[in-house]
C-alpha atoms as a PDB file:
ATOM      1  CA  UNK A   1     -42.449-182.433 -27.840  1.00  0.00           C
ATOM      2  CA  UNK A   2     -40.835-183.907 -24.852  1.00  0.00           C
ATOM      3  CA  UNK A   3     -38.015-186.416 -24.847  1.00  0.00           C
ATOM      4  CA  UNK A   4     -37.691-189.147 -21.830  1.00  0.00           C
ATOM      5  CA  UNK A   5     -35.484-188.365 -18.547  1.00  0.00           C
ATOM      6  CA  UNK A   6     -32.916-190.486 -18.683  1.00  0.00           C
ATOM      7  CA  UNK A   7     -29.714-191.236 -16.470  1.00  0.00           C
ATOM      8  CA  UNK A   8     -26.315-190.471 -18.014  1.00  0.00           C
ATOM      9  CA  UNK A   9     -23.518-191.598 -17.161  1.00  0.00           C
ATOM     10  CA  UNK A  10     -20.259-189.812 -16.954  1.00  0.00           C
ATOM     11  CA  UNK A  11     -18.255-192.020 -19.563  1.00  0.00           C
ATOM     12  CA  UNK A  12     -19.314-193.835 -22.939  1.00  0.00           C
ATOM     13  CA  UNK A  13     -20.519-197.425 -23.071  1.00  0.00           C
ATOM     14  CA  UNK A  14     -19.195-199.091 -26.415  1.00  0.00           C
ATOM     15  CA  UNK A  15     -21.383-202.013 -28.312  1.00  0.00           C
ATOM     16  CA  UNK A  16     -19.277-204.818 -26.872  1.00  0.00           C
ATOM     17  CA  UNK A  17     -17.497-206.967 -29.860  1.00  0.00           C
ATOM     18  CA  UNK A  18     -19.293-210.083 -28.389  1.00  0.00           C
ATOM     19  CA  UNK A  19     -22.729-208.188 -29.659  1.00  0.00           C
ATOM     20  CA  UNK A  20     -21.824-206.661 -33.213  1.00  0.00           C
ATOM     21  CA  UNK A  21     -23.660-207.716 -35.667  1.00  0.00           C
ATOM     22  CA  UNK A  22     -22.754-207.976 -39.343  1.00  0.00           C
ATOM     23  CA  UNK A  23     -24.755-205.938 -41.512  1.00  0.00           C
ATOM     24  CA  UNK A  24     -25.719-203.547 -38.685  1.00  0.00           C
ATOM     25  CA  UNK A  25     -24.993-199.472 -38.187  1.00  0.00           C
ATOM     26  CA  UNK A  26     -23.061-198.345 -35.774  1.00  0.00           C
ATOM     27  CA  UNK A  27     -22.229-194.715 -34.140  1.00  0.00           C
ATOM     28  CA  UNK A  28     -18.471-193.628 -34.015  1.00  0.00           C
ATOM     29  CA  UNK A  29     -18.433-191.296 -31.381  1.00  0.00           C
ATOM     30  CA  UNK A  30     -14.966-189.139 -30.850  1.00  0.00           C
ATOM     31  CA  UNK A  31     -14.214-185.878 -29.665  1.00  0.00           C
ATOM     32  CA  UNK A  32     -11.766-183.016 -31.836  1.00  0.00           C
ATOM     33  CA  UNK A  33     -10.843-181.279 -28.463  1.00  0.00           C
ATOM     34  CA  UNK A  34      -9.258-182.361 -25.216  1.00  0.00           C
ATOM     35  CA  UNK A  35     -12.403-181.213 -23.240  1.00  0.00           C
ATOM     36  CA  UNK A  36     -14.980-183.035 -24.579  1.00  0.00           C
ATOM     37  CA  UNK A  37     -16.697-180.245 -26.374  1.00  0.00           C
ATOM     38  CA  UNK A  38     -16.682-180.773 -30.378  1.00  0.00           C
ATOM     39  CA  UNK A  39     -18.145-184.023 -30.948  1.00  0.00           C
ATOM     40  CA  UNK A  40     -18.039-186.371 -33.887  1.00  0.00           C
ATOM     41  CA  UNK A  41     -20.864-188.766 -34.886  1.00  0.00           C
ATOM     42  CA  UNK A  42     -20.284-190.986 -37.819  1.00  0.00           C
ATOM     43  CA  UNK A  43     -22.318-193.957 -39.031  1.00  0.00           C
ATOM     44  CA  UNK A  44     -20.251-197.107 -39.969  1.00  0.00           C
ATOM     45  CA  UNK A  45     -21.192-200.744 -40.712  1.00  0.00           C
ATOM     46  CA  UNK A  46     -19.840-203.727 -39.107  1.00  0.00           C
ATOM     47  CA  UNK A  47     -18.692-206.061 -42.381  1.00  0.00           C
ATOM     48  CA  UNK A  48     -17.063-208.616 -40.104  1.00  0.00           C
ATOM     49  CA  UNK A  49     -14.141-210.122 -37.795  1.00  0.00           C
ATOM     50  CA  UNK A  50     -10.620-211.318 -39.383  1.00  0.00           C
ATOM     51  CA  UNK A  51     -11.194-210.724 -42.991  1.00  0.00           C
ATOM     52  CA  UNK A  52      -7.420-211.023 -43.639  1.00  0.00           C
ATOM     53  CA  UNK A  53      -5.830-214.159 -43.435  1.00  0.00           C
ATOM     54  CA  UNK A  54      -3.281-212.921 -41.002  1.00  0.00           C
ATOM     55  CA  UNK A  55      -6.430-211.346 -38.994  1.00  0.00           C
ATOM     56  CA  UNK A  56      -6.344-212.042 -35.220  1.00  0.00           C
ATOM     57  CA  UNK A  57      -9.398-210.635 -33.352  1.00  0.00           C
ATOM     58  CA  UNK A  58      -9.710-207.746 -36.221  1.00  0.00           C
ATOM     59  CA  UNK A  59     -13.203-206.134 -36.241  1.00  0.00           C
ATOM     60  CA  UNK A  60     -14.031-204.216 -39.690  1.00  0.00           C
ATOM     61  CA  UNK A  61     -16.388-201.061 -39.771  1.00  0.00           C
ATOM     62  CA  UNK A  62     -17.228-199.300 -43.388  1.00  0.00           C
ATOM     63  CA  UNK A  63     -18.832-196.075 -43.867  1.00  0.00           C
ATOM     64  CA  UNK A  64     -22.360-196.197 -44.135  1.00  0.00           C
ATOM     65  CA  UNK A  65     -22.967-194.180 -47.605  1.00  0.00           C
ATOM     66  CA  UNK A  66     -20.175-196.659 -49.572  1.00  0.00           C
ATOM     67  CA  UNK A  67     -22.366-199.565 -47.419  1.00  0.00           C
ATOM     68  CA  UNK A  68     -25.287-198.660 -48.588  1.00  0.00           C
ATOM     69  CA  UNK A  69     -24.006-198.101 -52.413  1.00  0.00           C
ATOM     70  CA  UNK A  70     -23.456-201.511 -52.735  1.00  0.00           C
ATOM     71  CA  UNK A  71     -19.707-201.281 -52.232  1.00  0.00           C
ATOM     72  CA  UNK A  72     -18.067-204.511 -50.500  1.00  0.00           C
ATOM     73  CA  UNK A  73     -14.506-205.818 -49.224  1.00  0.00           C
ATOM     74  CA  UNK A  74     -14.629-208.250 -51.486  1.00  0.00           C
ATOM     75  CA  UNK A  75     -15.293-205.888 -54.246  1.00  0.00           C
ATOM     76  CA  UNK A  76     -11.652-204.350 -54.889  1.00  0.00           C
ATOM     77  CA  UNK A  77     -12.233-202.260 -58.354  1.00  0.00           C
ATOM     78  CA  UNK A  78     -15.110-200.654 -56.491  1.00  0.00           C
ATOM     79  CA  UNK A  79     -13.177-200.634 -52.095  1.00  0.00           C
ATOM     80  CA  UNK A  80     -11.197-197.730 -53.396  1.00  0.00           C
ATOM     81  CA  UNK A  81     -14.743-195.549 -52.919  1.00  0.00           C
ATOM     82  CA  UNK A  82     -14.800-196.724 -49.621  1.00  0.00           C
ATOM     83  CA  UNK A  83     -13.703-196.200 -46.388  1.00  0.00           C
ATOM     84  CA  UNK A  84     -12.618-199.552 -43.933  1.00  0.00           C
ATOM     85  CA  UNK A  85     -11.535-199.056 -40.677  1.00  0.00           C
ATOM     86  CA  UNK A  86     -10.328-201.546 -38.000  1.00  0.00           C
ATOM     87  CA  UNK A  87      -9.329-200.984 -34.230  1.00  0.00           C
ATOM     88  CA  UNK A  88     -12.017-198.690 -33.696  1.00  0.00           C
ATOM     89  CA  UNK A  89     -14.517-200.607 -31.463  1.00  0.00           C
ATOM     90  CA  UNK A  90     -13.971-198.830 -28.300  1.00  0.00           C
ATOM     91  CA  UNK A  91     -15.611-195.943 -29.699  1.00  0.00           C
ATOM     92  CA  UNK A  92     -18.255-197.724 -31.785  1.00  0.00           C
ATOM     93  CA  UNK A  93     -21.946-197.824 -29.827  1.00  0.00           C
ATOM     94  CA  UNK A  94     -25.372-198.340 -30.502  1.00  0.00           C
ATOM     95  CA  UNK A  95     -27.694-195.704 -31.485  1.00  0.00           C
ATOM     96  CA  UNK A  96     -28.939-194.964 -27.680  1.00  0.00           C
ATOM     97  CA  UNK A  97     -25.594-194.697 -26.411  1.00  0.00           C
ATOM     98  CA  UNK A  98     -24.260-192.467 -28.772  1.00  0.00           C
ATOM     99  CA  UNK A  99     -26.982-189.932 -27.914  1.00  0.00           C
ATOM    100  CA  UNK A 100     -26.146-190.310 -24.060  1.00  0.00           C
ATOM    101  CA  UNK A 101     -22.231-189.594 -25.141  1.00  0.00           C
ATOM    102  CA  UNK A 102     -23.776-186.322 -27.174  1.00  0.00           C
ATOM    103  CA  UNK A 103     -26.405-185.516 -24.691  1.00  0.00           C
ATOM    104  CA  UNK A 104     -23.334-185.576 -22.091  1.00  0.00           C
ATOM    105  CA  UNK A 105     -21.527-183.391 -24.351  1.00  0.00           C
ATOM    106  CA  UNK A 106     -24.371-180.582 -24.486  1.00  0.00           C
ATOM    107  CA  UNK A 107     -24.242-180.912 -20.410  1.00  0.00           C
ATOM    108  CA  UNK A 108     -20.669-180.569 -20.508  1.00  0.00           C
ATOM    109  CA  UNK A 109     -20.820-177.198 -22.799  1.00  0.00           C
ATOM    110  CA  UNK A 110     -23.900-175.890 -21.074  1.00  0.00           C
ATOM    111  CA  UNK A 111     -21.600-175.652 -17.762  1.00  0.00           C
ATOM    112  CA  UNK A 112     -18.860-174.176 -19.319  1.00  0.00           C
ATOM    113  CA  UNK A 113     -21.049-171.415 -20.677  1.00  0.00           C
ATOM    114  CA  UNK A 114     -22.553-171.007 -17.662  1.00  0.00           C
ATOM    115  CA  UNK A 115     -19.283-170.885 -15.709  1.00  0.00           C
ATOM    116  CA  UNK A 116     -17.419-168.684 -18.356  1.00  0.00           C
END
């Protein structure tokens, strides 16, 4: 098994808010560690923009297992199972670019071990 050469690029490239789509997975991408070294990939939904009426410019993420259970916003007896999230889009990206941010992490930790 091979997997395509690609070009990576030193920094992440976020889904921009213009292009989310309701209804549509997502990859959070963060790092635990300073360095760049521990990453965290977690799969959220986009449910929507402003769905508070004091909402300006709001974008709403849910974890994907609650998503796919069935469990809505608009549900509240069954939201408490779930996990919302807002102000996260700069680290929300499609699936390709979340493997170049984890791709650039295994680069990253390769030359550390190879420099340690």
């Amino acid at each position: 098994m091979r997997f395509e050469e690609r070009e990576l690029k030193p920094y992440g490239e976020p889904v921009l808010p213009e292009h989310l789509k309701i209804g549509e997975t997502y990859f959070g991408v963060l790092f635990l560690d300073t360095d760049g070294f521990v990453p965290v990939l977690e799969p959220k939904v986009f449910i929507g923009r402003d769905l508070e009426p004091d909402d300006e410019r709001k974008f709403y993420f849910q974890d994907y297992a609650s998503y796919q259970h069935g469990i809505r916003f608009e549900t509240p007896t069954l939201a408490d199972e779930a996990l919302f999230e807002t102000g996260c889009e700069n680290h929300i990206f499609d699936y390709e670019h979340a493997l170049d941010m984890l791709l650039v992490c295994a680069l990253r930790r390769r030359k550390a071990s190879s420099q340690g």
